[in-house]
N, C-alpha and C. Protein backbone atom coordinates (compact mmCIF):
# COMPACT_ATOMS: atom_id res chain seq x y z
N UNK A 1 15.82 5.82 -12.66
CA UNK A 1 17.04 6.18 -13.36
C UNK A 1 16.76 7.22 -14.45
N UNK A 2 15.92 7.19 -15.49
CA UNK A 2 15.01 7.94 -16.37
C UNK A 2 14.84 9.40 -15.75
N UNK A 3 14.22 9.31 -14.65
CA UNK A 3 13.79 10.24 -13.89
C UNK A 3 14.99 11.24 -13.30
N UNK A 4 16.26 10.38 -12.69
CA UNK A 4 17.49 11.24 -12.57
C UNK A 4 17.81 11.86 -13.38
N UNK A 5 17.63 11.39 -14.97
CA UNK A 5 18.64 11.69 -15.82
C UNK A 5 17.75 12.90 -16.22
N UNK A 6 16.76 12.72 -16.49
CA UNK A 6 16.15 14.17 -17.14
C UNK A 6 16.09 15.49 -16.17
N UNK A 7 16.16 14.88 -14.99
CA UNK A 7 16.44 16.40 -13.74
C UNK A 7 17.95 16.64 -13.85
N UNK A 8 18.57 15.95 -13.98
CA UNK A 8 20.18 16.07 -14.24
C UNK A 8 20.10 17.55 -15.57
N UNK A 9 19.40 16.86 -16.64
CA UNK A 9 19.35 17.78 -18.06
C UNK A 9 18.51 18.85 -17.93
N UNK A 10 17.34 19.02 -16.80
CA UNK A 10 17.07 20.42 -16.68
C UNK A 10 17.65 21.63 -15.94
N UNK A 11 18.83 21.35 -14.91
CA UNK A 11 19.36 21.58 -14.17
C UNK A 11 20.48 22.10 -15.12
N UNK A 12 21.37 21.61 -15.98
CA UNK A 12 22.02 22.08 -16.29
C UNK A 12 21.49 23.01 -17.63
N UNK A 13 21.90 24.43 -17.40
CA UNK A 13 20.52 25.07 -18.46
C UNK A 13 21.67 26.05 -19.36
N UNK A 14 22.94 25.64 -19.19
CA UNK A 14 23.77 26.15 -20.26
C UNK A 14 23.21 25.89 -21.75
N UNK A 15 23.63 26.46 -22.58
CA UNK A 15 23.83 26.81 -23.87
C UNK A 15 24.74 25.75 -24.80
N UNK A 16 24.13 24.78 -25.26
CA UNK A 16 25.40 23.61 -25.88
C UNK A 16 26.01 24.33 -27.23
N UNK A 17 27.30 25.11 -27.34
CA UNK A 17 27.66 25.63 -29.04
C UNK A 17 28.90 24.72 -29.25
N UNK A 18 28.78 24.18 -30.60
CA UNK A 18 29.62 23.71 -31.52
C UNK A 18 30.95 24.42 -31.17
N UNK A 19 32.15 23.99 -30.91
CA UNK A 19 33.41 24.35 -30.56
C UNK A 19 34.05 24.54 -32.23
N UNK A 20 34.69 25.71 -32.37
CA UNK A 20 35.07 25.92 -33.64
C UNK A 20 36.36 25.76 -33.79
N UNK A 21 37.24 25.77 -32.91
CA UNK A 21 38.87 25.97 -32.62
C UNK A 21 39.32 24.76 -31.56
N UNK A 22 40.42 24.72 -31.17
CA UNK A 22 40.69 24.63 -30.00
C UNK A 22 40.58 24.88 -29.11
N UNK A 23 40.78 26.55 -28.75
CA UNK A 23 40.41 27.14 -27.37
C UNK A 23 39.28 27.33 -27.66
N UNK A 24 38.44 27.00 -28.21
CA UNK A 24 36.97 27.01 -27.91
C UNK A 24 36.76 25.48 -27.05
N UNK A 25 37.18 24.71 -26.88
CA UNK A 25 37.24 23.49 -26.28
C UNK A 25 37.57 23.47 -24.73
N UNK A 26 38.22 24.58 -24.49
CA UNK A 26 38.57 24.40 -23.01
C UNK A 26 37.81 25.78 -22.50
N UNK A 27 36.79 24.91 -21.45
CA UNK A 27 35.70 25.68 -20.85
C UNK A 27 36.24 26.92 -19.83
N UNK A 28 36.78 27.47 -20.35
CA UNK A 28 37.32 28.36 -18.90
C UNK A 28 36.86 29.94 -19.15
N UNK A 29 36.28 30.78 -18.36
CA UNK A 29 35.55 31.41 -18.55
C UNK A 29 36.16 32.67 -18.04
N UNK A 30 36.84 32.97 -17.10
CA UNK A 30 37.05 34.02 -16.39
C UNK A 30 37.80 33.26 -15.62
N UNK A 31 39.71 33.95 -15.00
CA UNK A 31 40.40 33.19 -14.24
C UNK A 31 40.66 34.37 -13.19
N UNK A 32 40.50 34.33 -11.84
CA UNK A 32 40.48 34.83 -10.91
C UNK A 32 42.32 34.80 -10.24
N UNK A 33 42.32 36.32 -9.51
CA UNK A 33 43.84 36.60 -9.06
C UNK A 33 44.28 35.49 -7.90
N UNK A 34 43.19 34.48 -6.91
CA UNK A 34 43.45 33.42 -6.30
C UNK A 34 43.47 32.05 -6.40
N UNK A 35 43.30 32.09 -7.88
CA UNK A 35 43.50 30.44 -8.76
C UNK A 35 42.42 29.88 -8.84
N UNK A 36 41.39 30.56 -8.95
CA UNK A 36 40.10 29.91 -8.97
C UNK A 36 39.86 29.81 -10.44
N UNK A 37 39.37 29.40 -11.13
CA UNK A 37 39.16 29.15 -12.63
C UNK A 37 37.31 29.10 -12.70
N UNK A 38 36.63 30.32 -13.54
CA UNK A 38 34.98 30.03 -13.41
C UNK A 38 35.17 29.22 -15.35
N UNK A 39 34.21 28.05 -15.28
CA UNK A 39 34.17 26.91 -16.09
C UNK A 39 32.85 27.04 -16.57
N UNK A 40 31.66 27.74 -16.06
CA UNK A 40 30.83 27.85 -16.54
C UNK A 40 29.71 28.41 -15.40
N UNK A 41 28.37 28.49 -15.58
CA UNK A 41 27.68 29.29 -15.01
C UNK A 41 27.43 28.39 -13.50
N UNK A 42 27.86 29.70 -12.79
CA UNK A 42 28.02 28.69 -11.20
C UNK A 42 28.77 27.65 -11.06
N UNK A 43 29.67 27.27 -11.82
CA UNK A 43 30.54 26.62 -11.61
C UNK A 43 31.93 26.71 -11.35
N UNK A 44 32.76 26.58 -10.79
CA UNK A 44 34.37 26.97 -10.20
C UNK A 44 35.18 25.65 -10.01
N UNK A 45 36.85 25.69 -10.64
CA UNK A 45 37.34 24.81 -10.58
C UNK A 45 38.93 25.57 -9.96
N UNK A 46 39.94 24.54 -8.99
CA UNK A 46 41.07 24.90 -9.00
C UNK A 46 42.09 24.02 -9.64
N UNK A 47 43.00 24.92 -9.92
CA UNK A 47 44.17 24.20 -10.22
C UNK A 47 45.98 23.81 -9.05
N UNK A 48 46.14 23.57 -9.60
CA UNK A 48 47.35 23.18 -8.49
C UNK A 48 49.04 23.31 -8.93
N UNK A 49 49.63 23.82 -9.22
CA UNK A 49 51.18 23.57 -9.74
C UNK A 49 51.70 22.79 -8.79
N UNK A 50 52.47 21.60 -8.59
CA UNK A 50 53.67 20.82 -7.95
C UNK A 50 54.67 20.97 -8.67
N UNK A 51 55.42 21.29 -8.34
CA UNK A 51 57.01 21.60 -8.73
C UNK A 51 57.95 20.07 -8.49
N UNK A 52 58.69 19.79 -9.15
CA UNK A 52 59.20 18.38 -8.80
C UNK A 52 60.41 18.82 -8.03
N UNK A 53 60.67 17.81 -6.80
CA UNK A 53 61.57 18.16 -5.85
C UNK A 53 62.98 16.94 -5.99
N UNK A 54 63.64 17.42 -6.48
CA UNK A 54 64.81 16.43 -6.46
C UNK A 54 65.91 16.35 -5.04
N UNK A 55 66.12 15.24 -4.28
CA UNK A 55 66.47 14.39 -3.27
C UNK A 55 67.76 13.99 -3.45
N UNK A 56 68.69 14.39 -3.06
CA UNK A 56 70.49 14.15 -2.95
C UNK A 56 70.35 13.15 -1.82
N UNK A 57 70.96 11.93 -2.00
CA UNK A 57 71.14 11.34 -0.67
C UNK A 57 72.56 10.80 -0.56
């Protein structure tokens, strides 16, 4: 378990900085024209909008 955890912590080889603001808090790095969101180095996240659909019956 020891052993996971410290390959876990060399692996991730970002830069830890003190968040000064708010939007310093939300990791988003560069947002792409197909909804891709880059979060950090080699890393990519999407997002999704659902629109709420209202039902007459």
């Amino acid at each position: 378990m020891i052993k996971t955890l410290s390959n876990l912590f060399k692996q991730d080889k970002e830069k830890f900085v003190v968040p000064k603001g708010v939007q310093d808090c939300i990791p988003i790095y560069a947002i792409y024209d197909d909804g891709i969101f880059r979060v950090g180095r080699d890393k990519y996240s999407t997002q999704e909008l659902i629109l709420p659909v209202s039902v007459q019956i």
